[in-house]
C-alpha atoms as a PDB file:
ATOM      1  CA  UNK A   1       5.405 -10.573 -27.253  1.00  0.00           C
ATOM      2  CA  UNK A   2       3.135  -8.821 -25.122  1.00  0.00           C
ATOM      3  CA  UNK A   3       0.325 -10.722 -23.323  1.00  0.00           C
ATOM      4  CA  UNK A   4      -2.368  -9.368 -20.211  1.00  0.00           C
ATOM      5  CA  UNK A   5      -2.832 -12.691 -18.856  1.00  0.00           C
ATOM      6  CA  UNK A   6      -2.052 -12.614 -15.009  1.00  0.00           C
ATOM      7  CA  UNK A   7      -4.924 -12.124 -13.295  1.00  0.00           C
ATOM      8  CA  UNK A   8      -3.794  -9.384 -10.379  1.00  0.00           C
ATOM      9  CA  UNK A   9      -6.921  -8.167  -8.567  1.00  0.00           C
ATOM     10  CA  UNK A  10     -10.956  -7.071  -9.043  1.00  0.00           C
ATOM     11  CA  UNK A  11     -12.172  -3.631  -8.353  1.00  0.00           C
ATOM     12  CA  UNK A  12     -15.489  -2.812  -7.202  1.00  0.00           C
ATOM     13  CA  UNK A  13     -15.925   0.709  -7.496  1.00  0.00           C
ATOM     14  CA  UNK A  14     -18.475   2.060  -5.761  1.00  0.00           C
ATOM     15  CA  UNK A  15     -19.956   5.206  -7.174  1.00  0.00           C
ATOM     16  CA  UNK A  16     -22.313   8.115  -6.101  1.00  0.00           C
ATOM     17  CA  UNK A  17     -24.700   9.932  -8.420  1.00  0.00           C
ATOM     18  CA  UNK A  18     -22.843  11.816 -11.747  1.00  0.00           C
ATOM     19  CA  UNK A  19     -22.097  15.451 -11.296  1.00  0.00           C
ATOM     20  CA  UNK A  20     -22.915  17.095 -14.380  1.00  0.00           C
ATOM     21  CA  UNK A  21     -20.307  19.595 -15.005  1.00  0.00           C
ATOM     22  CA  UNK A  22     -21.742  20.372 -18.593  1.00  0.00           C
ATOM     23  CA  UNK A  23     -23.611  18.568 -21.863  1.00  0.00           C
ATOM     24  CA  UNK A  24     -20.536  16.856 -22.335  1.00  0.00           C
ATOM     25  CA  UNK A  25     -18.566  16.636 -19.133  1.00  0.00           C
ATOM     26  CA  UNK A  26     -19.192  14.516 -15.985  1.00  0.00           C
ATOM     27  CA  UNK A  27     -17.916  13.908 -12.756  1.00  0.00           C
ATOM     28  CA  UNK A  28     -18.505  10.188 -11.123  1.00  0.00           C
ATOM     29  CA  UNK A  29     -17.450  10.566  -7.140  1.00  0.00           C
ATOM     30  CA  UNK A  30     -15.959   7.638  -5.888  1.00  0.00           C
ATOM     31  CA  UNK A  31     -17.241   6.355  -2.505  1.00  0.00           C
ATOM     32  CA  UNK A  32     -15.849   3.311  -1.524  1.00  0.00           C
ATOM     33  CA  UNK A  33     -15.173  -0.763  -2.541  1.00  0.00           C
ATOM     34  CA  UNK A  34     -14.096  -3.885  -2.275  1.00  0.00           C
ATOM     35  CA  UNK A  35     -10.903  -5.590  -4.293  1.00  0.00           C
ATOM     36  CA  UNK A  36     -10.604  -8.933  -4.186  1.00  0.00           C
ATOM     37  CA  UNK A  37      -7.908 -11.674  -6.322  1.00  0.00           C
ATOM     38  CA  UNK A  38      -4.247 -11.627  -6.008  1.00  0.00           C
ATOM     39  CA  UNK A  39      -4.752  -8.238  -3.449  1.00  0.00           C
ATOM     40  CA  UNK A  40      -7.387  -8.045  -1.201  1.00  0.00           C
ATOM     41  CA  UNK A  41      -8.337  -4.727   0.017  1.00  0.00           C
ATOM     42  CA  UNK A  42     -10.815  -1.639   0.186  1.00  0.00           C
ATOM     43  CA  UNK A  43     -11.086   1.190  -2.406  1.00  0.00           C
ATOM     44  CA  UNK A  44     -11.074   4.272  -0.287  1.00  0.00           C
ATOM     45  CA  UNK A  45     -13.808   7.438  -0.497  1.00  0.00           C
ATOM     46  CA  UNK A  46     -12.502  10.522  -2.216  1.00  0.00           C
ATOM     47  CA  UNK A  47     -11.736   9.491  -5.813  1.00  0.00           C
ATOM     48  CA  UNK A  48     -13.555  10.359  -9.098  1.00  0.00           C
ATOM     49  CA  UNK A  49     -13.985   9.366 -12.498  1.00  0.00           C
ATOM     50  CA  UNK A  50     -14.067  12.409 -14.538  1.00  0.00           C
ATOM     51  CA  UNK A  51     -16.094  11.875 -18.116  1.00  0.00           C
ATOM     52  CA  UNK A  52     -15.926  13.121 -21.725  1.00  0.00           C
ATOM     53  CA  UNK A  53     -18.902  12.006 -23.439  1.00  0.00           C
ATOM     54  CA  UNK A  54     -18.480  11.682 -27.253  1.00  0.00           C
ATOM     55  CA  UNK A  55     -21.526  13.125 -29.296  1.00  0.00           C
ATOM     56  CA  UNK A  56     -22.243   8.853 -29.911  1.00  0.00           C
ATOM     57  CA  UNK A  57     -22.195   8.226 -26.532  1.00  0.00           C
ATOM     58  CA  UNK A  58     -18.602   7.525 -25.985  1.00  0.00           C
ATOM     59  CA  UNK A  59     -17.015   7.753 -22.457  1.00  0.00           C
ATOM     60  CA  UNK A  60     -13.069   8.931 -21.934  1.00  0.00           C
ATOM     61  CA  UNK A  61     -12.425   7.981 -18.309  1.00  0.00           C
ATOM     62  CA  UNK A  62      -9.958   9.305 -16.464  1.00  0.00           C
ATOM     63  CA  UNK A  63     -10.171   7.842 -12.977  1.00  0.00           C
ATOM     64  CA  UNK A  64      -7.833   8.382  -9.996  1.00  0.00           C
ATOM     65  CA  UNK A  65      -8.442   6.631  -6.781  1.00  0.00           C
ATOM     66  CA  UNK A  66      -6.605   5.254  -3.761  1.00  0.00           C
ATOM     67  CA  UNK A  67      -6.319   0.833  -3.110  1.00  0.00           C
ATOM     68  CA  UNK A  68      -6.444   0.353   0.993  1.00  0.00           C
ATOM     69  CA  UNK A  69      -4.184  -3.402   0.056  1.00  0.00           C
ATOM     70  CA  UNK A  70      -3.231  -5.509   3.335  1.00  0.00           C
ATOM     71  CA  UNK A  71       0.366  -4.360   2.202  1.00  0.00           C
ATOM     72  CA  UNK A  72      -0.212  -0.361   1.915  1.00  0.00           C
ATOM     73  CA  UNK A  73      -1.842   2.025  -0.054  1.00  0.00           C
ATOM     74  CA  UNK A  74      -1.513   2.132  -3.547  1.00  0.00           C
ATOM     75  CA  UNK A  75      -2.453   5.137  -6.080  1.00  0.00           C
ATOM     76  CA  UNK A  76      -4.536   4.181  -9.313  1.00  0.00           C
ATOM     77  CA  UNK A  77      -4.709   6.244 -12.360  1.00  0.00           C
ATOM     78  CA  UNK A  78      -6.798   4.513 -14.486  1.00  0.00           C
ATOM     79  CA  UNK A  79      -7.342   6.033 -18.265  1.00  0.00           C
ATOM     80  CA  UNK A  80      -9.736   4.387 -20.892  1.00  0.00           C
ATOM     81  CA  UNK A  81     -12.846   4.058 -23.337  1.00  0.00           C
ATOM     82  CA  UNK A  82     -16.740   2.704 -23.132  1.00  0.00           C
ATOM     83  CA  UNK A  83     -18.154   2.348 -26.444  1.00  0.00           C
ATOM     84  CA  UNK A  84     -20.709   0.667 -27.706  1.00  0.00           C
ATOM     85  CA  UNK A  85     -24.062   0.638 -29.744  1.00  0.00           C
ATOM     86  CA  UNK A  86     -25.967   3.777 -29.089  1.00  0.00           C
ATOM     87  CA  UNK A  87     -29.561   1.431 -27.531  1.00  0.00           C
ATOM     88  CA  UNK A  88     -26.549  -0.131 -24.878  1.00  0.00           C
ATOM     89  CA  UNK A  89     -25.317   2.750 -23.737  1.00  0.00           C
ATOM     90  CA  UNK A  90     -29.095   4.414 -23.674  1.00  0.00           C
ATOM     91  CA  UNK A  91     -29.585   1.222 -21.244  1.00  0.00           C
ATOM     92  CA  UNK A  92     -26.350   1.875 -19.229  1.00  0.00           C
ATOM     93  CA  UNK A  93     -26.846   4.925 -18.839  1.00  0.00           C
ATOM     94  CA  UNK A  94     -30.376   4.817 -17.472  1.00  0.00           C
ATOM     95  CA  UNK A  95     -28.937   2.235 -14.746  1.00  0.00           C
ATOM     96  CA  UNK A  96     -30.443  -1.319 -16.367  1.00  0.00           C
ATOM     97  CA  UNK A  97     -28.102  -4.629 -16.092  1.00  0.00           C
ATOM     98  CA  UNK A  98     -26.484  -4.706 -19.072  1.00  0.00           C
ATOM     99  CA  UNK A  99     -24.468  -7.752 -20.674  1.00  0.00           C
ATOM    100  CA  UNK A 100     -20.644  -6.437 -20.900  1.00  0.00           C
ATOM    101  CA  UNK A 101     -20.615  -8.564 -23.979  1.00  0.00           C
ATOM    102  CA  UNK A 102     -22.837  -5.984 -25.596  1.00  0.00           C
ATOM    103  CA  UNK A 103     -20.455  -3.086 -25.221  1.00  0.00           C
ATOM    104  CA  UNK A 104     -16.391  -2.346 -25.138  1.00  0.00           C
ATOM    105  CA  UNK A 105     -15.472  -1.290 -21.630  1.00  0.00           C
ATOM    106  CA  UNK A 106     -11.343  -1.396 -21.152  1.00  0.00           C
ATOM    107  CA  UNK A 107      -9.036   0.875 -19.467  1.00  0.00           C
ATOM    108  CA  UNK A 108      -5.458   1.211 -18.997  1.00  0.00           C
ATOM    109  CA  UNK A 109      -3.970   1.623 -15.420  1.00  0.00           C
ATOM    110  CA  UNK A 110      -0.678   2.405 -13.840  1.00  0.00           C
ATOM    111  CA  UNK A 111      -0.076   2.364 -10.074  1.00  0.00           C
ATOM    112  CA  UNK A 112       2.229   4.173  -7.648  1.00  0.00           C
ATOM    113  CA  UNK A 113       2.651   3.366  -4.153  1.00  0.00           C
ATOM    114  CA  UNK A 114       5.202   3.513  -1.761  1.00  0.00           C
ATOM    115  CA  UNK A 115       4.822   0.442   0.475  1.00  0.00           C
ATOM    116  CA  UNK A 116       8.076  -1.424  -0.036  1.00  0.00           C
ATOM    117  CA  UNK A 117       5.717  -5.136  -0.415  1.00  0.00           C
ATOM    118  CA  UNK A 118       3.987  -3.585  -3.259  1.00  0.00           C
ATOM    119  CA  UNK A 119       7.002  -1.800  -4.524  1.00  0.00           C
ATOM    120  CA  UNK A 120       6.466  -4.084  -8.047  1.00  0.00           C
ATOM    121  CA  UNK A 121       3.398  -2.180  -8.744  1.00  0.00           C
ATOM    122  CA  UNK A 122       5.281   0.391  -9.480  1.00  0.00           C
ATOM    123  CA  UNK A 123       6.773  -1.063 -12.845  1.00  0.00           C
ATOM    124  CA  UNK A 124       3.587  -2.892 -14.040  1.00  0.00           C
ATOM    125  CA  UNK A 125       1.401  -1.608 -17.080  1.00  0.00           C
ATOM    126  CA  UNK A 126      -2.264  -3.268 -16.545  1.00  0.00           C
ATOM    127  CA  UNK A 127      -4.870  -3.191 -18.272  1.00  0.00           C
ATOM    128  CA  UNK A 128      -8.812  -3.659 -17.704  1.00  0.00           C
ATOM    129  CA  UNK A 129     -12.285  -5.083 -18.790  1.00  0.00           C
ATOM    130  CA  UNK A 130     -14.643  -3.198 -17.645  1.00  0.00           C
ATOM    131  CA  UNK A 131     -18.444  -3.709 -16.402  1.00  0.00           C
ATOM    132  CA  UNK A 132     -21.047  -1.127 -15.419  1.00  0.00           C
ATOM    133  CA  UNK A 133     -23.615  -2.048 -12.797  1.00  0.00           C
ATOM    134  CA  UNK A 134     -26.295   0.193 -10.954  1.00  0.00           C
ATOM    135  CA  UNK A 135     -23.957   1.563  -8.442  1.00  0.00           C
ATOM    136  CA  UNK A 136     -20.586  -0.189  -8.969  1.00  0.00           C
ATOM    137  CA  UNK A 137     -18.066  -0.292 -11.724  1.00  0.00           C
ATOM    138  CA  UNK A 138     -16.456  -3.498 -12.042  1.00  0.00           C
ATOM    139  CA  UNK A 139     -12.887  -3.836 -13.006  1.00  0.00           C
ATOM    140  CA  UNK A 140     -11.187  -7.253 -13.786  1.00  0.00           C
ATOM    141  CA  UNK A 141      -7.370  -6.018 -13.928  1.00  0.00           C
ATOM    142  CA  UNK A 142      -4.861  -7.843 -15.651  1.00  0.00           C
ATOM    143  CA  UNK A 143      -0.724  -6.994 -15.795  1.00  0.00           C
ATOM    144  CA  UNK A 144       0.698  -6.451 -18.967  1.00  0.00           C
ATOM    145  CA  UNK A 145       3.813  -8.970 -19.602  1.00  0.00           C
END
């Protein structure tokens, strides 16, 4: 049976302004943030969350960033989907607060690291439930079991 119910950490992503690469392609720069839960820890400056946006609205994410954990650094490849009614993402996309019950936000992750404390990390499928904010992109990560 396969559950996602351990809780292992929140990611606040902090984001910079889209880079429009063209109609349908986007770069998000990653510029810092804070994770908090199980691991506690900073997401570091230099990632991105590259965009394919789906003639409905539709995001494909593809992020990749780097976890500064009080263990070591960890690697996160994060893959996934926001979907949702076409007035929700029109709000979302213009910035407004908008309730993540209103829209389908997930993404899976895999990390790699080579800090021997976090060495499990390595082996764990998570997945997460996503919320967009003005300038943050909250992740609640769970591990697969």
């Amino acid at each position: 049976m396969i559950t996602a119910t351990n809780a292992l950490m929140q990611i606040d992503v902090a984001v910079a302004p889209p880079v429009e690469v063209s109609a349908r392609r986007r770069c998000i720069p990653i510029v810092g943030g804070v994770v908090t839960g199980a691991f506690t820890g900073e997401v570091l400056a230099g990632g991105a969350d590259w965009q394919q946006i789906g003639a409905d609205g539709t995001l494909e994410i593809e992020a990749r960033y780097v976890l500064a954990l009080a263990e070591g650094r960890v690697e996160v490849e994060s893959r996934g989907l926001r979907a949702g009614p076409a007035d929700v993402l029109a709000r979302l996309a213009r910035g407004e607060a908008v309730d993540p019950a209103l829209y389908y936000f997930r993404t899976a992750i895999r990390f790699k690291t080579a800090a021997a404390a976090l060495d499990r990390l390595n082996r764990v499928l998570a997945v997460s439930h996503g919320q967009r904010l003005a300038n943050t992109v909250r992740l609640t990560v769970y591990e697969v079991t």
